[in-house]
PDB file of N, CA and C in Angstrom:
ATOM      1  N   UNK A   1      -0.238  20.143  11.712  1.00  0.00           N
ATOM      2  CA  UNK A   1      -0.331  19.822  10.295  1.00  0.00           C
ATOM      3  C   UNK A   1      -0.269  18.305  10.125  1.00  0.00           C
ATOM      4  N   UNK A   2      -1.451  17.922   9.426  1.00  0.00           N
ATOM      5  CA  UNK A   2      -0.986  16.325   9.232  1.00  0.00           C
ATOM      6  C   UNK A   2      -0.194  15.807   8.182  1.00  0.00           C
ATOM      7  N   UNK A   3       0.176  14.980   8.256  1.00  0.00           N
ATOM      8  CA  UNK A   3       1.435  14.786   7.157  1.00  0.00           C
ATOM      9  C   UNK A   3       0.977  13.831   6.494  1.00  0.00           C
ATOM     10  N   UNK A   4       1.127  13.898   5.026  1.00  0.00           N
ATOM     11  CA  UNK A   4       0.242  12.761   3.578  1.00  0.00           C
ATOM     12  C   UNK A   4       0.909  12.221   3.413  1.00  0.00           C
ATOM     13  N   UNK A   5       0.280  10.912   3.606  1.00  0.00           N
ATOM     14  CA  UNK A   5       1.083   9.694   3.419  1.00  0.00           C
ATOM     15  C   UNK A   5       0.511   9.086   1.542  1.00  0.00           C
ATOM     16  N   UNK A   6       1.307   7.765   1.331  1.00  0.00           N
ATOM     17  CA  UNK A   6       0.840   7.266   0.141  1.00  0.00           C
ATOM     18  C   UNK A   6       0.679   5.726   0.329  1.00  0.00           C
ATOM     19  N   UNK A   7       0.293   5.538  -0.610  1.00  0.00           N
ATOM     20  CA  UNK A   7      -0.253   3.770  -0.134  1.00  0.00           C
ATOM     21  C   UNK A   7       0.841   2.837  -0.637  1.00  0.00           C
ATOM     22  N   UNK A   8       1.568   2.006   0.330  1.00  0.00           N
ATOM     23  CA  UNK A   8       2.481   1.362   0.094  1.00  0.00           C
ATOM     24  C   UNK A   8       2.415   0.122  -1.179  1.00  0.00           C
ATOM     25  N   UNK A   9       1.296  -0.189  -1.185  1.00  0.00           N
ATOM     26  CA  UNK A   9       1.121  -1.071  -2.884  1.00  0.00           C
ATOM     27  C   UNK A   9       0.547  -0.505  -3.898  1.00  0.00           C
ATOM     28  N   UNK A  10      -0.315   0.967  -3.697  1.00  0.00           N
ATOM     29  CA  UNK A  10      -0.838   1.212  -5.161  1.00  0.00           C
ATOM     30  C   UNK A  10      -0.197   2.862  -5.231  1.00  0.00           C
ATOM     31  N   UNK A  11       0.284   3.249  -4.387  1.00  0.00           N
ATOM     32  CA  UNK A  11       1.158   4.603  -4.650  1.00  0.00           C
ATOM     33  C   UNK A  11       0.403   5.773  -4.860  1.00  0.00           C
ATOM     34  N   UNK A  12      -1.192   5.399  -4.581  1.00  0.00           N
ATOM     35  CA  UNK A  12      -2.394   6.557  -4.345  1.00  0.00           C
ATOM     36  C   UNK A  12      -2.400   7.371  -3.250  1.00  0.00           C
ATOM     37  N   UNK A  13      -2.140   8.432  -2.750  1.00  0.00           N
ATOM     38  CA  UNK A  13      -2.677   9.722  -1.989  1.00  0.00           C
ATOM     39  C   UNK A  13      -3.270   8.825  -0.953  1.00  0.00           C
ATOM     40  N   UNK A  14      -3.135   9.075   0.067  1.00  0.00           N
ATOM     41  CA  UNK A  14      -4.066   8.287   1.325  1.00  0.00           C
ATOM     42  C   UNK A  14      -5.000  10.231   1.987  1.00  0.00           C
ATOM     43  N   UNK A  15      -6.054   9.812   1.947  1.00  0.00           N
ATOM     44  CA  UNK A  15      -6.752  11.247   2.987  1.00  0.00           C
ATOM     45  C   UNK A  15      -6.237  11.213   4.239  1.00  0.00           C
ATOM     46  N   UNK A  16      -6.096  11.927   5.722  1.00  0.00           N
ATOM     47  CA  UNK A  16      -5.829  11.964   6.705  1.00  0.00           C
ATOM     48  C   UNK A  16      -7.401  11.176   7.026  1.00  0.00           C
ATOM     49  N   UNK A  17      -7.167  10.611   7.934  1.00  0.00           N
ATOM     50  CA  UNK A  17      -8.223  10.409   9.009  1.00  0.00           C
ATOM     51  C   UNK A  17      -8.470   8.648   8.186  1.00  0.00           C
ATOM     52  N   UNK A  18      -7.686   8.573   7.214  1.00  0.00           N
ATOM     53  CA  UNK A  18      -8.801   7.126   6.397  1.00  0.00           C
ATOM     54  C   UNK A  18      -7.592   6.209   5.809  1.00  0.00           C
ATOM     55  N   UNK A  19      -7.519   5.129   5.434  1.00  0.00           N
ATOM     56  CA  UNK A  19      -6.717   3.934   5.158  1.00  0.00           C
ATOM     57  C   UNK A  19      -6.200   2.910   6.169  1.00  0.00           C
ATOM     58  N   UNK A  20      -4.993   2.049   6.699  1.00  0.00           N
ATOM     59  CA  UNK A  20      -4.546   1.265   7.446  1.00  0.00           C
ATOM     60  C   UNK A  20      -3.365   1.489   7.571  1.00  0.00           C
ATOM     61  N   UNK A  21      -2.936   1.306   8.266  1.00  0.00           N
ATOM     62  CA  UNK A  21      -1.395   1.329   9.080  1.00  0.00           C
ATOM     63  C   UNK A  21      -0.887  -0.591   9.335  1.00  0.00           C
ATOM     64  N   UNK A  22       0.279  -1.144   8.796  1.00  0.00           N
ATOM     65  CA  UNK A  22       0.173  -2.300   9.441  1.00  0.00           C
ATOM     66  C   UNK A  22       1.770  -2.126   9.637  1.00  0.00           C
ATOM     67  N   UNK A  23       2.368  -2.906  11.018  1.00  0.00           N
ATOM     68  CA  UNK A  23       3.394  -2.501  11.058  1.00  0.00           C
ATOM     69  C   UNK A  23       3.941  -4.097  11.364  1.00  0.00           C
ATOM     70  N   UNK A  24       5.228  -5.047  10.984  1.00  0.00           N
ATOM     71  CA  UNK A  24       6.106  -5.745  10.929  1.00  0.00           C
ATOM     72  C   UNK A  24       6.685  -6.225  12.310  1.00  0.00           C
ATOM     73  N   UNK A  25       6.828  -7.296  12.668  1.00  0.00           N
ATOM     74  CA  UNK A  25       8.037  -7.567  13.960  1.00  0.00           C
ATOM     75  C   UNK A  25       9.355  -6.803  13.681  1.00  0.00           C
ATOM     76  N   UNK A  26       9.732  -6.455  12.275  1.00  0.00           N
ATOM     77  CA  UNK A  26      10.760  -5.912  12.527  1.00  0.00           C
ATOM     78  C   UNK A  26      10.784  -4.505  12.181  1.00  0.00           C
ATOM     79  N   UNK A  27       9.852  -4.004  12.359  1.00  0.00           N
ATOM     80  CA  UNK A  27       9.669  -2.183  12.617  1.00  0.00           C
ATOM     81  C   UNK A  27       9.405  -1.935  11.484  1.00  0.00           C
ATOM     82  N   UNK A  28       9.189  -2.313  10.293  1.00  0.00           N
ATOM     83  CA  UNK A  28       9.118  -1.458   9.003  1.00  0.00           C
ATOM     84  C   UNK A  28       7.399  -1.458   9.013  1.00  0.00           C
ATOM     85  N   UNK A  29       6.777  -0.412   8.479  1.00  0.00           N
ATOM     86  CA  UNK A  29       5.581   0.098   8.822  1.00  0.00           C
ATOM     87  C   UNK A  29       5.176   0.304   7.053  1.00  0.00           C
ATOM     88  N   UNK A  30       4.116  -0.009   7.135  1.00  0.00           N
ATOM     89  CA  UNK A  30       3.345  -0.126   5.811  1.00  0.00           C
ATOM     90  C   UNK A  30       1.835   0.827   5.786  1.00  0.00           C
ATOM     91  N   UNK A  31       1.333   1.399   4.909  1.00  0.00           N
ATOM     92  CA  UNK A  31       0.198   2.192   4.798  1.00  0.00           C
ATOM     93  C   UNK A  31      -0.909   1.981   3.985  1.00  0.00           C
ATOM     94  N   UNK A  32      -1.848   1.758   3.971  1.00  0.00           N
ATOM     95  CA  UNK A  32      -2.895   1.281   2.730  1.00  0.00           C
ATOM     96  C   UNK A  32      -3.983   1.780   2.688  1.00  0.00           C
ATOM     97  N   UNK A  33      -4.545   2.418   1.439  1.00  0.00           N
ATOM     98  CA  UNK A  33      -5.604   3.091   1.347  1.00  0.00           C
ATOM     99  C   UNK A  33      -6.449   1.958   1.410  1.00  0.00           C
ATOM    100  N   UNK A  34      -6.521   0.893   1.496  1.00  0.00           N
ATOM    101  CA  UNK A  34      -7.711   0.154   0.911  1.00  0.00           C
ATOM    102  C   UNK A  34      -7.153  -1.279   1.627  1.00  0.00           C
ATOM    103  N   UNK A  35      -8.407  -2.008   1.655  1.00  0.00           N
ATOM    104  CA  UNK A  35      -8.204  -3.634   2.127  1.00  0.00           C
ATOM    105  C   UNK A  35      -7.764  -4.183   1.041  1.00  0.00           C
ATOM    106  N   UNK A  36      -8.067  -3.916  -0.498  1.00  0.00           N
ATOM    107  CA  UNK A  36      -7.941  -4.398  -1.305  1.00  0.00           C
ATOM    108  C   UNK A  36      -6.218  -4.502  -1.403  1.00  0.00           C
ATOM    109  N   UNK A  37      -5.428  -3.420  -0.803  1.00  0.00           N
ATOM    110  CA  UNK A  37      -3.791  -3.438  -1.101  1.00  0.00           C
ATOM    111  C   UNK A  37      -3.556  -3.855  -0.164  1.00  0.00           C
ATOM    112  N   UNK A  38      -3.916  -4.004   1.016  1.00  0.00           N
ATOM    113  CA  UNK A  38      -3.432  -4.726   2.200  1.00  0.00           C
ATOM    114  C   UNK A  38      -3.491  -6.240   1.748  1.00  0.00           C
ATOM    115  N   UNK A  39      -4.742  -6.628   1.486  1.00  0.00           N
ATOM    116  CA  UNK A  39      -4.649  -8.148   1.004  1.00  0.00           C
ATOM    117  C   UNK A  39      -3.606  -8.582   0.076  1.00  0.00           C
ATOM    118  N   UNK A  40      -3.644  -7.719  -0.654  1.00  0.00           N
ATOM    119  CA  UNK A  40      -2.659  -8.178  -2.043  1.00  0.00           C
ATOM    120  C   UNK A  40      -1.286  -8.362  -1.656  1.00  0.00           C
ATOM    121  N   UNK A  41      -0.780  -7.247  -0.624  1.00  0.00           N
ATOM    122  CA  UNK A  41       0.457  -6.904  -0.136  1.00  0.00           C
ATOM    123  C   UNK A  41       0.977  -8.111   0.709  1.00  0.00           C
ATOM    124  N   UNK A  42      -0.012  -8.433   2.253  1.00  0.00           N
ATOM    125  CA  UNK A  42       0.054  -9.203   2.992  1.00  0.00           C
ATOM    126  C   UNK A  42      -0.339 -10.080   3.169  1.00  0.00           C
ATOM    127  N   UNK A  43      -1.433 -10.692   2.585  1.00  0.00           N
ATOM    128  CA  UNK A  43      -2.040 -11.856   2.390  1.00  0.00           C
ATOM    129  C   UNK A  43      -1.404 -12.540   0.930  1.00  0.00           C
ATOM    130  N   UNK A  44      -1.720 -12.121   0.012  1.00  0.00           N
ATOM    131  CA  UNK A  44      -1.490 -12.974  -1.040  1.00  0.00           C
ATOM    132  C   UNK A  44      -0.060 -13.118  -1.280  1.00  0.00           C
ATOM    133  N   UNK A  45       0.729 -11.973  -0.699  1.00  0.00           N
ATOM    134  CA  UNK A  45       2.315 -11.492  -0.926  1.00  0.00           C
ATOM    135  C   UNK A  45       2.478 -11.515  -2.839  1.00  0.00           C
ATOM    136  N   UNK A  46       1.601 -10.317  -2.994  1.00  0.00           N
ATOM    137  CA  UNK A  46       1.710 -10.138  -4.673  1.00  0.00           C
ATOM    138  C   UNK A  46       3.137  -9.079  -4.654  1.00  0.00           C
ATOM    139  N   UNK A  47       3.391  -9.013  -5.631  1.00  0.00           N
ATOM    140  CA  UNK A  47       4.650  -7.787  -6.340  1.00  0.00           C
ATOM    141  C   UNK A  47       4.006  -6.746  -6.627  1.00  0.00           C
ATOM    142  N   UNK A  48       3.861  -5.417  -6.443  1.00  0.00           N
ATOM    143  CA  UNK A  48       2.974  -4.550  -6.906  1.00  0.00           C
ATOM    144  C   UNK A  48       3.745  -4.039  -8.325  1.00  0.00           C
ATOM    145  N   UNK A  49       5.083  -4.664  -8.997  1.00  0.00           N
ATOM    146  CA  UNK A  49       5.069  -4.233 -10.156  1.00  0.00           C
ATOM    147  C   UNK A  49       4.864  -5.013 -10.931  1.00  0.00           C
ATOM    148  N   UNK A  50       4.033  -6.459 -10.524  1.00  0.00           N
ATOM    149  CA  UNK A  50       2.912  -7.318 -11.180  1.00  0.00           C
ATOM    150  C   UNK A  50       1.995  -6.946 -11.308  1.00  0.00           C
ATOM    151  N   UNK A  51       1.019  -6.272 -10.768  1.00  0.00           N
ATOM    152  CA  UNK A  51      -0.026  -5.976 -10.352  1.00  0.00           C
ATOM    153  C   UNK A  51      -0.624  -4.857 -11.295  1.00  0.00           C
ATOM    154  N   UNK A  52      -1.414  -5.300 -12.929  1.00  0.00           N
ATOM    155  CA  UNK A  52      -1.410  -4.466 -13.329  1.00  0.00           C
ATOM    156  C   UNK A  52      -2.232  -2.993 -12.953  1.00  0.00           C
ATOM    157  N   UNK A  53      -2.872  -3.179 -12.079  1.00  0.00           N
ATOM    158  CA  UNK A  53      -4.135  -2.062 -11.705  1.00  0.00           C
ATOM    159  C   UNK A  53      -3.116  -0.709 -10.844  1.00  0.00           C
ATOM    160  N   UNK A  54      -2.159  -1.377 -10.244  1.00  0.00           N
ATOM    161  CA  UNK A  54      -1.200  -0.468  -9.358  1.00  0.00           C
ATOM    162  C   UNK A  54       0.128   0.405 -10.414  1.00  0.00           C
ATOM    163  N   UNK A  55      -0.149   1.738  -9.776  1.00  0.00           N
ATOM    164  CA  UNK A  55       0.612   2.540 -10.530  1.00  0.00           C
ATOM    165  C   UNK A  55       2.207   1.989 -10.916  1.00  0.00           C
ATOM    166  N   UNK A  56       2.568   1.345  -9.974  1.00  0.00           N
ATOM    167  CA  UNK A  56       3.937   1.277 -10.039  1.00  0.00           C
ATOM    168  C   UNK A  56       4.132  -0.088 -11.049  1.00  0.00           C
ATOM    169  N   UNK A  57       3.276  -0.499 -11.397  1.00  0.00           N
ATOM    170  CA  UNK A  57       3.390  -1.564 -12.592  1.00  0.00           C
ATOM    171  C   UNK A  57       4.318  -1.460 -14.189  1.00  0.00           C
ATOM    172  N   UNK A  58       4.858  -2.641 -14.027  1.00  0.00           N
ATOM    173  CA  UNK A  58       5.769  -2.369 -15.095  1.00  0.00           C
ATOM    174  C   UNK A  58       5.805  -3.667 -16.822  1.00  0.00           C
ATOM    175  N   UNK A  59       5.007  -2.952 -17.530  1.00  0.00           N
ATOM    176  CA  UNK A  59       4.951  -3.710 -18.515  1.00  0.00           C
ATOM    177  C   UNK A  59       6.605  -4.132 -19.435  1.00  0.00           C
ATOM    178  N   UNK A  60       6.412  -5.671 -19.331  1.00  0.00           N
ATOM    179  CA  UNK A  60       7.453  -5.619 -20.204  1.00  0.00           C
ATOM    180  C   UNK A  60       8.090  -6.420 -19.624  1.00  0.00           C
TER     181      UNK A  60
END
């Protein structure tokens, strides 16, 4: 059985077989449906409860 993961910056459903895995020097492991949340996450180092397009966004 494969086990469903969710996308660590936009909190969307990841399919089995499809998204990114990036994992830390210090073991904590991250998941991303998309380049678009990987960039945001690890490249730009955005807040995803800045981020208005990402579920976990918080107006206010």
């Amino acid at each position: 059985m494969v086990e469903a993961k969710t996308c660590s910056f936009c909190f969307e459903k990841i399919q089995p077989g499809t998204g990114r895995m990036y994992i830390k020097k210090d073991g904590r492991s991250y998941n991303f449906c998309s380049t678009k949340c990987f960039k945001n996450l690890v490249d730009l180092k955005r807040v995803p409860r800045r981020t208005k397009w990402s579920k976990n966004y918080q107006k206010g």
